[in-house]
N, C-alpha and C. Protein backbone atom coordinates (compact mmCIF):
# COMPACT_ATOMS: atom_id res chain seq x y z
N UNK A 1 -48.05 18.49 77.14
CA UNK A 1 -47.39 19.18 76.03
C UNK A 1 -48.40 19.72 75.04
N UNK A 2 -49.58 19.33 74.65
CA UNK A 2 -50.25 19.53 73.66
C UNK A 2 -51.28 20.20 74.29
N UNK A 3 -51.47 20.53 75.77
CA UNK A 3 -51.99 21.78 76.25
C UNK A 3 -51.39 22.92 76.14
N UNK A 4 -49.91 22.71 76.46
CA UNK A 4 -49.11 24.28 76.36
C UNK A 4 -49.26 24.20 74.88
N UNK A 5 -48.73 23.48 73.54
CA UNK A 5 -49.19 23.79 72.28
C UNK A 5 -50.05 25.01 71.77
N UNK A 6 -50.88 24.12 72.26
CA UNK A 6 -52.31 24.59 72.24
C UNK A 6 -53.11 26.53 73.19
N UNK A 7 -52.04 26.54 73.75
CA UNK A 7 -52.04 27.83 74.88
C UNK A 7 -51.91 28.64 73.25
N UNK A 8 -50.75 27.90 73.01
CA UNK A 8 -49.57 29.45 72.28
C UNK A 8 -50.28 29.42 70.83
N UNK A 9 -51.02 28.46 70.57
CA UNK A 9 -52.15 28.44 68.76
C UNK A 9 -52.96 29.70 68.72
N UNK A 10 -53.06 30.06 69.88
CA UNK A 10 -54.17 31.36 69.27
C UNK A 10 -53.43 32.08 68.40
N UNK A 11 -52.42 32.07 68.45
CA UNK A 11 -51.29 33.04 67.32
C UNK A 11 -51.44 34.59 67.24
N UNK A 12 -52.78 35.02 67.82
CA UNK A 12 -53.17 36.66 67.97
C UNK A 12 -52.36 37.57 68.91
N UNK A 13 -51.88 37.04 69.91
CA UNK A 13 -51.40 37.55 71.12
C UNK A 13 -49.97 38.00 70.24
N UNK A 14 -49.57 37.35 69.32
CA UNK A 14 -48.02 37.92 69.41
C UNK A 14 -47.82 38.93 68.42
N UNK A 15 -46.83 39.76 69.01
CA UNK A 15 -46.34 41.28 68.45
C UNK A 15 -45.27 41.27 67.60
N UNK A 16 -44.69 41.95 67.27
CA UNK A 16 -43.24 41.68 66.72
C UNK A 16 -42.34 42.34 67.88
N UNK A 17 -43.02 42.74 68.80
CA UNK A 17 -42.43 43.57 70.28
C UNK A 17 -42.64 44.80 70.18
N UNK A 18 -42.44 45.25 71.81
CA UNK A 18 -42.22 46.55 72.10
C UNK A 18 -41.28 47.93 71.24
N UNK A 19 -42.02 48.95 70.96
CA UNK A 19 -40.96 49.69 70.38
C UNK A 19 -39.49 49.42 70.61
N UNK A 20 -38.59 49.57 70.04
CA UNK A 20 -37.26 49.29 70.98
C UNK A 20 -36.29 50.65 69.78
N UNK A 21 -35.13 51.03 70.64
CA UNK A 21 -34.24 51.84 69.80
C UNK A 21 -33.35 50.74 68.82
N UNK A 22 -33.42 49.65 69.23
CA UNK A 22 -32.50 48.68 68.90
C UNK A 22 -33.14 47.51 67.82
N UNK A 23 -32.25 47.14 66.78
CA UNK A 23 -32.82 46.41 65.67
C UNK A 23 -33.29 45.04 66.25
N UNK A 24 -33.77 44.15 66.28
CA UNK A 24 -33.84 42.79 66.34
C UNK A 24 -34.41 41.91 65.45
N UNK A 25 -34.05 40.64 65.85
CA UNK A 25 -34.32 39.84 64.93
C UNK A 25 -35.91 39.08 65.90
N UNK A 26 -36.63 38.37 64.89
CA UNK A 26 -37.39 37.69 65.27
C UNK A 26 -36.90 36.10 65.52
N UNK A 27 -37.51 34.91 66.55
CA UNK A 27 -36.79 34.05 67.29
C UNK A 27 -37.32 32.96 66.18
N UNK A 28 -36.31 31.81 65.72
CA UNK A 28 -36.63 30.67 65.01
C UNK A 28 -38.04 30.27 65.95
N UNK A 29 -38.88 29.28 65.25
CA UNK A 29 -39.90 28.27 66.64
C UNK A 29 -39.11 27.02 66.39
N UNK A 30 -39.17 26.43 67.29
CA UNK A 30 -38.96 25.08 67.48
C UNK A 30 -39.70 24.23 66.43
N UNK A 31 -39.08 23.30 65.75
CA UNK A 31 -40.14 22.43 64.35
C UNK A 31 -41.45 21.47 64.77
N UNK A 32 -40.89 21.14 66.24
CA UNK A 32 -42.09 20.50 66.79
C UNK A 32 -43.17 21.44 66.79
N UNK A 33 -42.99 22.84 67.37
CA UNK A 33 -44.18 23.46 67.59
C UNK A 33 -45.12 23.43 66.20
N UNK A 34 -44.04 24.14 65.19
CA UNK A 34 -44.68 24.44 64.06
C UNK A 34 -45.27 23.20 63.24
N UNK A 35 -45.20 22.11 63.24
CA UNK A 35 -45.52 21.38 62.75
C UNK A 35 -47.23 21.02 63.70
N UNK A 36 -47.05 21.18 64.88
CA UNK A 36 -48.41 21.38 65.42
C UNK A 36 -49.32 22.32 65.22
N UNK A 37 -48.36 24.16 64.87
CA UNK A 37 -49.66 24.72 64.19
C UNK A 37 -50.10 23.71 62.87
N UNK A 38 -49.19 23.16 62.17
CA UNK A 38 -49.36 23.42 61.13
C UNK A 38 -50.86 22.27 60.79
N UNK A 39 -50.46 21.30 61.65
CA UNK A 39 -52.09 20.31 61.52
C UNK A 39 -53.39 21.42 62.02
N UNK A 40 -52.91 22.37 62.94
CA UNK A 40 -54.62 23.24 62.88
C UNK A 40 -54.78 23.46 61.96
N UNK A 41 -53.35 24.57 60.97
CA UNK A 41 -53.52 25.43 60.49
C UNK A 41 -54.11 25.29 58.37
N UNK A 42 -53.74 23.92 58.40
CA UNK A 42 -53.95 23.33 57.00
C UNK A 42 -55.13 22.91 56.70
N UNK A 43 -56.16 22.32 57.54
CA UNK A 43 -57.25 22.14 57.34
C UNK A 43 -58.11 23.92 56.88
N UNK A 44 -57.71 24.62 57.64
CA UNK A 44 -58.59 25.91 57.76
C UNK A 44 -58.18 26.32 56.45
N UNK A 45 -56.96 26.18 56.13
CA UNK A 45 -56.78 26.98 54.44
C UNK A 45 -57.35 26.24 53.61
N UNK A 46 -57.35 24.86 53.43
CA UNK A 46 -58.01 23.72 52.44
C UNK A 46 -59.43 24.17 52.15
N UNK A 47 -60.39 24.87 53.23
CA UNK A 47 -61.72 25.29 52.97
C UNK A 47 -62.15 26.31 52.09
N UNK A 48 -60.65 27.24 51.53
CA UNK A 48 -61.12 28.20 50.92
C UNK A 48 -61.23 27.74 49.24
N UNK A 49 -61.90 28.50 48.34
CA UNK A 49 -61.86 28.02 47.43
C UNK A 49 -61.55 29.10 46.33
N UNK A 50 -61.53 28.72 45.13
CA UNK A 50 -60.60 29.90 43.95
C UNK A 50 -59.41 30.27 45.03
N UNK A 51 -58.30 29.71 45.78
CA UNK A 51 -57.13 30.04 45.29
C UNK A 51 -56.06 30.03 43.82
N UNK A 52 -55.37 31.37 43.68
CA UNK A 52 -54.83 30.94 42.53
C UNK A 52 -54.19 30.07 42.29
N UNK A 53 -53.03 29.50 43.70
CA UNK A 53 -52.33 28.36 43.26
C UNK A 53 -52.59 27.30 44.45
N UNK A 54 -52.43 25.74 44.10
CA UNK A 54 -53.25 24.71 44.60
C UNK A 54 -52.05 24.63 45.48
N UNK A 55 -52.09 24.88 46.82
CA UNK A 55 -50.86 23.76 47.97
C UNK A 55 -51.00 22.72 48.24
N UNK A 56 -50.03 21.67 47.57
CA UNK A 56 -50.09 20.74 48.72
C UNK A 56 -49.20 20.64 49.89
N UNK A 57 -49.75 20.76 50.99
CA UNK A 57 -49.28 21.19 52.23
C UNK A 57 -47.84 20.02 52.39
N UNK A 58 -47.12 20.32 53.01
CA UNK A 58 -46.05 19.30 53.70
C UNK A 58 -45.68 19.78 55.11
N UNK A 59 -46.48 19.46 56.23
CA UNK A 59 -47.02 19.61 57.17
C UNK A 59 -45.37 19.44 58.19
N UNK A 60 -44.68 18.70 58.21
CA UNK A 60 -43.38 18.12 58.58
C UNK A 60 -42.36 18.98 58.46
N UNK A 61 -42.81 19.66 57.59
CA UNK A 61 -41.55 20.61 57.28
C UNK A 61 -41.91 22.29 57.44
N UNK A 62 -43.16 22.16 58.16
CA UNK A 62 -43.16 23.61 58.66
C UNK A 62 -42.15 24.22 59.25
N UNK A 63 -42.22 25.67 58.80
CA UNK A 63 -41.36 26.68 60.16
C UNK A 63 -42.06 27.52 60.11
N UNK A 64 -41.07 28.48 61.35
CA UNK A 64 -41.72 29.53 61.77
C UNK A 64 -40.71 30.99 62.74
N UNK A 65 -41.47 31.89 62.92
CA UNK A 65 -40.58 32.61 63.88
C UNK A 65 -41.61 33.07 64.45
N UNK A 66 -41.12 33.64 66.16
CA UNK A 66 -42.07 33.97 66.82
C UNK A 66 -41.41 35.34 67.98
N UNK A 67 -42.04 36.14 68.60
CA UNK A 67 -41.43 37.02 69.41
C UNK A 67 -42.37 36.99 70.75
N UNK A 68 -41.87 35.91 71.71
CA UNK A 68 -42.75 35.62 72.73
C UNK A 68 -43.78 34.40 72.55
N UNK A 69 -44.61 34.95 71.35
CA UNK A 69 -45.75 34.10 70.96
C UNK A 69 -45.40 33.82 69.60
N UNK A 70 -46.03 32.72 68.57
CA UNK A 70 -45.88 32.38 67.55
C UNK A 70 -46.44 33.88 66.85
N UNK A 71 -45.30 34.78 65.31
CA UNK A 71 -46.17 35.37 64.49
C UNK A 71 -46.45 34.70 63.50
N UNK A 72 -45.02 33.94 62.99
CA UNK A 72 -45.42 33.86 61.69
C UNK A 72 -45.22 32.31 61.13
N UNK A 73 -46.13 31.70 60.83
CA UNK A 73 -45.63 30.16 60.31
C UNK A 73 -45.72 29.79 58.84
N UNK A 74 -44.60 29.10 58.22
CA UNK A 74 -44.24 29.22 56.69
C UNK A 74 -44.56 27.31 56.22
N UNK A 75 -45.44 27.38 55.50
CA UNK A 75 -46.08 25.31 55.35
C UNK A 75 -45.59 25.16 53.93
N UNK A 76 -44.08 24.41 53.48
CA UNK A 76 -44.06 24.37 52.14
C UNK A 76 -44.74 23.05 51.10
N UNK A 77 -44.49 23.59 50.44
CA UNK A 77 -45.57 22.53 48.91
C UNK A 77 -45.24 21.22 49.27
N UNK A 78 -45.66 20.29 48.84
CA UNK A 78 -44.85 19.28 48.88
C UNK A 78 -44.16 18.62 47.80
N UNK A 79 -43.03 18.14 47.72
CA UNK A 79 -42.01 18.06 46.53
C UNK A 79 -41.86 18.90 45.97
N UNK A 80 -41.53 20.23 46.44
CA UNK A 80 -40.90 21.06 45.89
C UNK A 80 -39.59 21.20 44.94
N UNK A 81 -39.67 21.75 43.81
CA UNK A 81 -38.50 21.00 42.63
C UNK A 81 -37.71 21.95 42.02
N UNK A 82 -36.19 22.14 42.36
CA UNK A 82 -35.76 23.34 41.57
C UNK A 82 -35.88 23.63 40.08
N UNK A 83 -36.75 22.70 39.26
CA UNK A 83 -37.99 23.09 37.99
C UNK A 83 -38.84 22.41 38.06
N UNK A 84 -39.91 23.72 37.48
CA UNK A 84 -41.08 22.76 37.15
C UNK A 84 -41.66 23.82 35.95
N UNK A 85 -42.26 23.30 35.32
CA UNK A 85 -43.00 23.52 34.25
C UNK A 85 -43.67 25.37 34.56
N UNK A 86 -44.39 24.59 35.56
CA UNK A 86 -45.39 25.60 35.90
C UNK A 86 -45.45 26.67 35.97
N UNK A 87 -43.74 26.91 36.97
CA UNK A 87 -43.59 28.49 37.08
C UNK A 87 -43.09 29.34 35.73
N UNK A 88 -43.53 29.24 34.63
CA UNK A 88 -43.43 29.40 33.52
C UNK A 88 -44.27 30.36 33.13
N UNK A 89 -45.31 30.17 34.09
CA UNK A 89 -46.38 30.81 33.35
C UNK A 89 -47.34 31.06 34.49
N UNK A 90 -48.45 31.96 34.04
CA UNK A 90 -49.40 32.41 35.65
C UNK A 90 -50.06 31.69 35.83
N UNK A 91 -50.26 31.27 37.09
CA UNK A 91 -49.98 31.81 38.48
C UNK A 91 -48.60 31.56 39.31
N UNK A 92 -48.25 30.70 38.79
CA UNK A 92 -46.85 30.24 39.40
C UNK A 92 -46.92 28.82 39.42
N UNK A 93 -45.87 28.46 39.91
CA UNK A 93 -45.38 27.14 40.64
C UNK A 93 -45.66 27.30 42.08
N UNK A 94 -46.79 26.60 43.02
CA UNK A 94 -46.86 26.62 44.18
C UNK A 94 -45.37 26.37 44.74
N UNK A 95 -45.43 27.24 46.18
CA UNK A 95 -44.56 27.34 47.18
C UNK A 95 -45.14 26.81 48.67
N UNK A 96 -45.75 27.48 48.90
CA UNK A 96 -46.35 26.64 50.54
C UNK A 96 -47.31 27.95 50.63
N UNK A 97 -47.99 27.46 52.07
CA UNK A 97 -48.84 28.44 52.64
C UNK A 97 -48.02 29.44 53.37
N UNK A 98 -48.59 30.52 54.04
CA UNK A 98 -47.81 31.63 55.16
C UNK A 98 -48.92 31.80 55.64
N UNK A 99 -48.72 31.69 57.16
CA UNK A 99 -49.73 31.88 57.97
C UNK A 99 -49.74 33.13 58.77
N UNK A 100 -50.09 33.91 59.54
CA UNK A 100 -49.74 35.37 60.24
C UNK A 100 -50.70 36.04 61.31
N UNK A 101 -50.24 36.29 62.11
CA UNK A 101 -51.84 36.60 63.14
C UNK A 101 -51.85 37.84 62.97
N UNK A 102 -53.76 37.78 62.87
CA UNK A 102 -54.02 39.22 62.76
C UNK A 102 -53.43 40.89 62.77
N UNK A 103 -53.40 41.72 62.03
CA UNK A 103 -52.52 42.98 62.31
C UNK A 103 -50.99 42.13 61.44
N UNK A 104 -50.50 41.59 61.28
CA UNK A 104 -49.48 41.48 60.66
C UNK A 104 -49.82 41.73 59.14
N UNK A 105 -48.87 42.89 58.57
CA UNK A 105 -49.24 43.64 57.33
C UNK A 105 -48.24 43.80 56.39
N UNK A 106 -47.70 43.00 55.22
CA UNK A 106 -47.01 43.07 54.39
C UNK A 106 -47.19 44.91 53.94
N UNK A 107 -46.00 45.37 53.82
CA UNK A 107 -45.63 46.91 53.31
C UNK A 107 -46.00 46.58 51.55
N UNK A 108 -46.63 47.37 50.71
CA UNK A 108 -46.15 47.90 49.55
C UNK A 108 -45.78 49.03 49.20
N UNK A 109 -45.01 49.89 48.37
CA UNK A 109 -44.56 50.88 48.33
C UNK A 109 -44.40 51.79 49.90
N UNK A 110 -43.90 50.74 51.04
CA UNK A 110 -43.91 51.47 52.06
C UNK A 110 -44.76 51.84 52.95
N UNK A 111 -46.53 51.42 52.41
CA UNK A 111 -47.43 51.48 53.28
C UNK A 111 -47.58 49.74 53.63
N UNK A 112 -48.46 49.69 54.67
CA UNK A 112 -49.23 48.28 54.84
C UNK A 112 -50.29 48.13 54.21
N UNK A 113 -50.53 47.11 53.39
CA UNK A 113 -51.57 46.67 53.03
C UNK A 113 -52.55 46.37 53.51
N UNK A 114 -53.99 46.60 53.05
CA UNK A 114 -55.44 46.55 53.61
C UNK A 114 -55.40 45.41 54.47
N UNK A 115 -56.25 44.96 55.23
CA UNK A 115 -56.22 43.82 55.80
C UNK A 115 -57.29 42.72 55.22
N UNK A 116 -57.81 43.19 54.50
CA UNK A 116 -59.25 42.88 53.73
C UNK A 116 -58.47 42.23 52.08
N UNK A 117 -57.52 42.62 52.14
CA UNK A 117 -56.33 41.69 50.84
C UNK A 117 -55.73 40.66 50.97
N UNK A 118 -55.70 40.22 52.46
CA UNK A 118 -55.41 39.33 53.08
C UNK A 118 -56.84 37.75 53.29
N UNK A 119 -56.43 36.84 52.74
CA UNK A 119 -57.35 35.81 53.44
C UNK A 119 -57.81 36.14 54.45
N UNK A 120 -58.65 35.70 55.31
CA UNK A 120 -58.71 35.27 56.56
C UNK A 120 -59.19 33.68 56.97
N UNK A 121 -58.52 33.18 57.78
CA UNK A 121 -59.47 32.05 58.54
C UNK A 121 -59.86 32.04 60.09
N UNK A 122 -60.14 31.01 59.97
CA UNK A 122 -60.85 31.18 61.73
C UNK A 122 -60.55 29.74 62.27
N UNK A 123 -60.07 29.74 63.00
CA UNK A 123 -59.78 28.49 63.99
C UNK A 123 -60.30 28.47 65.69
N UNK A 124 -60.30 27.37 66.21
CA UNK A 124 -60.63 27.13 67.60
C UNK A 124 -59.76 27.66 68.84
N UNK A 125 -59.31 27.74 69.38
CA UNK A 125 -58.87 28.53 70.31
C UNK A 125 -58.77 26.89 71.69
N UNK A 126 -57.98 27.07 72.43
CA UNK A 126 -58.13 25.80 73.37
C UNK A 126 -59.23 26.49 74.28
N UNK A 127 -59.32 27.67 74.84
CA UNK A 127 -60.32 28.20 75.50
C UNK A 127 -62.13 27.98 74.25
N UNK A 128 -62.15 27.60 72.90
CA UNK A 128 -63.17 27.64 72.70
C UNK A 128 -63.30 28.59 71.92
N UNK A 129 -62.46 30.26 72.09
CA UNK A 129 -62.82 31.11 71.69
C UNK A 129 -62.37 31.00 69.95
N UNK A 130 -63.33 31.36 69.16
CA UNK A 130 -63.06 31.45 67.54
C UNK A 130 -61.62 32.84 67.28
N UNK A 131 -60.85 32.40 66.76
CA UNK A 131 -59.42 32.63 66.48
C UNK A 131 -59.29 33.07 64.99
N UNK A 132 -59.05 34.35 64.43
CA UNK A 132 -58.50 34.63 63.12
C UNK A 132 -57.19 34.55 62.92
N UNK A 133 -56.53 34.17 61.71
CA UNK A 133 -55.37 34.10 61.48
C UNK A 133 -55.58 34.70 59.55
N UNK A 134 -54.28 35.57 59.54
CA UNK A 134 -54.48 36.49 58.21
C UNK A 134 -53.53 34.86 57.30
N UNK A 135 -53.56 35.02 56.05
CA UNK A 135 -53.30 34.02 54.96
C UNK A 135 -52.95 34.50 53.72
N UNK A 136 -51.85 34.00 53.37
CA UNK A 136 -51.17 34.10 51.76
C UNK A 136 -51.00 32.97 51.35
N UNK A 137 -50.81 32.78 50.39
CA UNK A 137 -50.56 31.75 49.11
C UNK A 137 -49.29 31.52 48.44
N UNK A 138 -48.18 30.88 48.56
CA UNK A 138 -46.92 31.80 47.53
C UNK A 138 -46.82 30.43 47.00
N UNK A 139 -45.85 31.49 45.71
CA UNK A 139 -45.85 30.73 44.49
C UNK A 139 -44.58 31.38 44.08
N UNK A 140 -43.92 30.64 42.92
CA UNK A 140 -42.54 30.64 41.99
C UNK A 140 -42.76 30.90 41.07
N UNK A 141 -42.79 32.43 40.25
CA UNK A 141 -42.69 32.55 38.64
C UNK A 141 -41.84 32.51 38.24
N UNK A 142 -41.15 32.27 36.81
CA UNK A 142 -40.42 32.71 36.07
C UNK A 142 -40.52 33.26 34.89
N UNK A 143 -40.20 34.71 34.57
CA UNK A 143 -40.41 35.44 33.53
C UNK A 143 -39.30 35.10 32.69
N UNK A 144 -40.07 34.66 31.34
CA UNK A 144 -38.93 33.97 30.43
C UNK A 144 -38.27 34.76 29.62
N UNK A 145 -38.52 36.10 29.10
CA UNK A 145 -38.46 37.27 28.46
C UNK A 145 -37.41 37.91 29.39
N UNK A 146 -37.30 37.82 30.55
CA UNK A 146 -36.10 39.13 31.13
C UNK A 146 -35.07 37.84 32.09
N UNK A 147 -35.85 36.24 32.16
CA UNK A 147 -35.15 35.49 32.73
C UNK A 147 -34.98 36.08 34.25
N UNK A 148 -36.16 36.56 35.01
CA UNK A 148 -36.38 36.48 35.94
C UNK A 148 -37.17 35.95 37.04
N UNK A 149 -36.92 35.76 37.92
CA UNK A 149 -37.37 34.57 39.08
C UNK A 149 -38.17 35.82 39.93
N UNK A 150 -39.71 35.33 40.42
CA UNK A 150 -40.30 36.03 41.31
C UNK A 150 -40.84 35.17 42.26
N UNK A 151 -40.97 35.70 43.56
CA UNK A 151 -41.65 35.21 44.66
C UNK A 151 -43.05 35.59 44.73
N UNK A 152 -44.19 35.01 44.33
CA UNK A 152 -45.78 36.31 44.45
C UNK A 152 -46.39 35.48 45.18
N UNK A 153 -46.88 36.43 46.21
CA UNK A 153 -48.00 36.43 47.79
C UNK A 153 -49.09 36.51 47.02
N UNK A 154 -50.03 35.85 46.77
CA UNK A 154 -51.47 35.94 46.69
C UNK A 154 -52.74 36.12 48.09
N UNK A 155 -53.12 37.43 48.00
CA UNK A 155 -54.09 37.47 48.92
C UNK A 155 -55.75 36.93 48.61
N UNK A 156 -56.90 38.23 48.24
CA UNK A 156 -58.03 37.63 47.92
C UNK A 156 -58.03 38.39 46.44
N UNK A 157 -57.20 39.00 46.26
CA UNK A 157 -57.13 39.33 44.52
C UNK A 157 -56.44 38.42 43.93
N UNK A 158 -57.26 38.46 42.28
CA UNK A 158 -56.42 37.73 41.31
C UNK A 158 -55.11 37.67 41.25
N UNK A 159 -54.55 39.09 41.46
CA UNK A 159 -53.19 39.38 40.84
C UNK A 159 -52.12 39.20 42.40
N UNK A 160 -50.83 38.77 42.33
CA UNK A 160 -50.38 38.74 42.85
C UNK A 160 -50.39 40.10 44.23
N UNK A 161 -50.52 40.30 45.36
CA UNK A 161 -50.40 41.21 46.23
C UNK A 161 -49.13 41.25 46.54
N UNK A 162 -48.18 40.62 46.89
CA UNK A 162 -46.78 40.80 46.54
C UNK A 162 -46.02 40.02 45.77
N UNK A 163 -45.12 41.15 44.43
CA UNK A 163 -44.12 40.45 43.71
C UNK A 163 -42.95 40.99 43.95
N UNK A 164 -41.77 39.48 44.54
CA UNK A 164 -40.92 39.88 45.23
C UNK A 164 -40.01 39.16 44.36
N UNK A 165 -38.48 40.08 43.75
CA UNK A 165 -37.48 39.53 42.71
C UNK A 165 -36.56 38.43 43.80
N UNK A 166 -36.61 37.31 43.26
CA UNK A 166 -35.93 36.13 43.72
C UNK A 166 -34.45 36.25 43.79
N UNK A 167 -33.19 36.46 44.63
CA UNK A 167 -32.30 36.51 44.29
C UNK A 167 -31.23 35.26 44.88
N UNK A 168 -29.71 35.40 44.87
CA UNK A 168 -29.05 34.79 46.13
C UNK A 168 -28.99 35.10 47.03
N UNK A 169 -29.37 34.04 48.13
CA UNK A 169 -28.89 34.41 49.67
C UNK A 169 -29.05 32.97 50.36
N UNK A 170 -28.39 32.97 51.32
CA UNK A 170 -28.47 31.76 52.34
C UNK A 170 -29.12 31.98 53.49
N UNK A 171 -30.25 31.28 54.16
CA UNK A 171 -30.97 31.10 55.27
C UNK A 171 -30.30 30.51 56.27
N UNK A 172 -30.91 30.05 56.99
CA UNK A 172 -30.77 29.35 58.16
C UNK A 172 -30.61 28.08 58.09
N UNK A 173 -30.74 27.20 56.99
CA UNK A 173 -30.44 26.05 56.64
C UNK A 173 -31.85 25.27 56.52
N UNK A 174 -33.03 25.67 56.79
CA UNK A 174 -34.01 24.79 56.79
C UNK A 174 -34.62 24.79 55.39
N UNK A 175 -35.14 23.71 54.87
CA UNK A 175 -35.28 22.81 53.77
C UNK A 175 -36.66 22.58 53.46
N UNK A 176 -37.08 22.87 52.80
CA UNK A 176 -36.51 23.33 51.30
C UNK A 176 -37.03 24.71 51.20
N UNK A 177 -37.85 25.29 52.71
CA UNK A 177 -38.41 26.63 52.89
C UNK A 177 -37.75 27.08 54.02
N UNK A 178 -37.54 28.36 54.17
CA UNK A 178 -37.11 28.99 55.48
C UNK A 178 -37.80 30.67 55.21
N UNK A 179 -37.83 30.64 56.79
CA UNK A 179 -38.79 31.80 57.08
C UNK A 179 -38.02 32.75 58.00
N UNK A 180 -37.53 34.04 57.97
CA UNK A 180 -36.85 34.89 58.83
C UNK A 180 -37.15 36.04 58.76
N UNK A 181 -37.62 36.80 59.86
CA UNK A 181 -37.80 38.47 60.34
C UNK A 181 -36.82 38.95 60.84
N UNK A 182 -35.70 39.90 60.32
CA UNK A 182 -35.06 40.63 60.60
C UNK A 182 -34.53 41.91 60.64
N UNK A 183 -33.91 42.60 61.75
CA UNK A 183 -33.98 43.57 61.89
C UNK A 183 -35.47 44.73 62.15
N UNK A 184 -36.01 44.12 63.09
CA UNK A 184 -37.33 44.70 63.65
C UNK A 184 -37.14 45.89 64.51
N UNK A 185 -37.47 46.59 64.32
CA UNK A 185 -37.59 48.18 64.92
C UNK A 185 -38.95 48.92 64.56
N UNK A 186 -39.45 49.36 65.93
CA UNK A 186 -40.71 49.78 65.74
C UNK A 186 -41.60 49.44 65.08
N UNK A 187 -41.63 48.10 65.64
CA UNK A 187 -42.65 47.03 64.92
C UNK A 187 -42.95 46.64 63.52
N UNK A 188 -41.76 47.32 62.58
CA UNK A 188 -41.71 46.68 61.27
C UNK A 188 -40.26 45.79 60.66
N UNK A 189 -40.16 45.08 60.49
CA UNK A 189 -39.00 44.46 60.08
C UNK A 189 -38.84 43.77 58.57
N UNK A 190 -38.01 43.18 58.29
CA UNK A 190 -37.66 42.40 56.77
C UNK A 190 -38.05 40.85 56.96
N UNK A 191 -39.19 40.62 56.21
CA UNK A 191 -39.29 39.32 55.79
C UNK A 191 -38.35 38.29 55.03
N UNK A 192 -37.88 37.32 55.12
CA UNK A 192 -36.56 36.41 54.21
C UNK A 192 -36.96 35.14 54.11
N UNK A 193 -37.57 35.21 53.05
CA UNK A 193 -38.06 33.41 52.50
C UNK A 193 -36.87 32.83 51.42
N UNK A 194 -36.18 32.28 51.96
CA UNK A 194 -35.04 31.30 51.55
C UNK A 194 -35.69 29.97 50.70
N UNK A 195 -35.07 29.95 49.62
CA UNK A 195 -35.41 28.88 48.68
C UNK A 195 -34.23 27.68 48.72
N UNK A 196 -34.51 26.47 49.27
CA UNK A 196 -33.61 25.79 48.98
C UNK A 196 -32.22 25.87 49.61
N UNK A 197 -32.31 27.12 50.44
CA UNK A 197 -30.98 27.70 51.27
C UNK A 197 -29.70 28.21 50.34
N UNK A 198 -30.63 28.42 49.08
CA UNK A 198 -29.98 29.44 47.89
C UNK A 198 -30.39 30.62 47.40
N UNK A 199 -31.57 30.59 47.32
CA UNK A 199 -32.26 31.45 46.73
C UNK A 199 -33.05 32.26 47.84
N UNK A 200 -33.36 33.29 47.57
CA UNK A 200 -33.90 34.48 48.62
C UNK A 200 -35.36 35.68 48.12
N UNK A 201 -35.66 35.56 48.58
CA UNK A 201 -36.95 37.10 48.19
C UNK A 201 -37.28 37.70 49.79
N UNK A 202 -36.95 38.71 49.76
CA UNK A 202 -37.01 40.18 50.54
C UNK A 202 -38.67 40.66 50.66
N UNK A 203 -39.33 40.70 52.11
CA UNK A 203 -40.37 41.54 51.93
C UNK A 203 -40.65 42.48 53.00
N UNK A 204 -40.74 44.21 53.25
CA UNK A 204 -41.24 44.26 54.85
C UNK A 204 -42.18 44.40 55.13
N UNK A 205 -42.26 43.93 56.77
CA UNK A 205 -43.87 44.14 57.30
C UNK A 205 -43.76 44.28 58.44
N UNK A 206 -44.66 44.83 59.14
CA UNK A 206 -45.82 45.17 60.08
C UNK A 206 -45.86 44.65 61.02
N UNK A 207 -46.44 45.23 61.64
CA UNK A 207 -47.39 44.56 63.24
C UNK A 207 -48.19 45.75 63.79
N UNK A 208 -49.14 45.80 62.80
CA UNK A 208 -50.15 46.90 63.53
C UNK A 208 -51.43 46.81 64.69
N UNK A 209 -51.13 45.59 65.26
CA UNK A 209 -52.55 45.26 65.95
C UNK A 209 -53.25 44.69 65.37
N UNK A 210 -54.33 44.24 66.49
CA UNK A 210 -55.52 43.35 66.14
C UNK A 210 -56.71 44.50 65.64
């Protein structure tokens, strides 16, 4: 089991699919899997340093979605709290890590973002071979002045690389983070990070290659 694991960790191989005329969704992973990226995948983020906001990982409660191969895996904070102080003020209230293989490209104003805005890390490969995987940071603001809730992606800039307005919506039921790609067509689809299986922030993206 922890050879096949280990097959599907390179995380590079997967697409969001073939062009298709037809919308789709991207496939839940199984929690076992993701919880196995997620022991590669937490050490490799722990090495970087000046992130804006500190994760502590909760490794157990990873998810993920994948199309064939793992794309995307979501690692939330641990004790995550519907308040905290923090998100009060910048940088936020940590949320978890997001993990993404290479070529996967959050849209702003409709383009994809640099890839060079993106973390990077590097992991082992079961073949040996050194493995990139692209990296965000998210976090919980709350703007106290308009009493609004934001979702912000931190890449390798100070400032948030995506700020996404927090609203209602219901996920898939997974706790206390959930991760969903939907409606994928021509390799771009809608990101859906579910808070608590109440709360929601909207993002689209990519799959432009390695």
């Amino acid at each position: 089991m922890k050879k096949v694991v280990l097959s599907i960790a390179a995380l590079v191989a997967c697409a969001l699919g073939t062009t298709s005329a037809v919308a789709e969704d991207l496939e839940i992973l199984d929690p076992q899997i993701c919880q196995a990226f997620a022991q590669a995948l937490i050490p490799a983020a722990e090495k970087l340093e000046k992130l804006q906001v500190k994760v502590e990982a909760d490794p157990e409660k990873a998810c993920g979605v994948h199309k064939e191969q793992v794309g995307l895996i979501l690692i939330p904070h641990k004790d995550i709290k519907p308040e905290n102080e923090a998100a009060n003020s910048d940088p936020g209230a940590p949320l978890g890590h997001l993990f993404m293989s290479t070529g996967y490209l959050p849209l702003v104003d409709g383009k994809p973002v640099e890839q060079s805005k993106l973390h990077e890390l590097k992991i082992d490969g079961q073949d040996g071979t050194e493995r990139k995987i692209s990296y965000l940071t998210l976090a919980a603001r709350h703007t106290v002045d308009d009493d609004v809730w934001h979702l912000y992606a931190y890449g390798t800039d100070a400032k948030p690389l995506l700020d996404i307005r927090i609203g209602e919506g219901a996920g898939p039921g997974t706790q206390p983070l959930a991760l969903e790609v939907k409606d994928v067509e021509d390799n771009t689809g809608t990101a859906y990070v579910t808070i608590f299986d109440r709360y929601q922030g909207t993002f689209k993206i990519t799959y432009k290659g390695e």
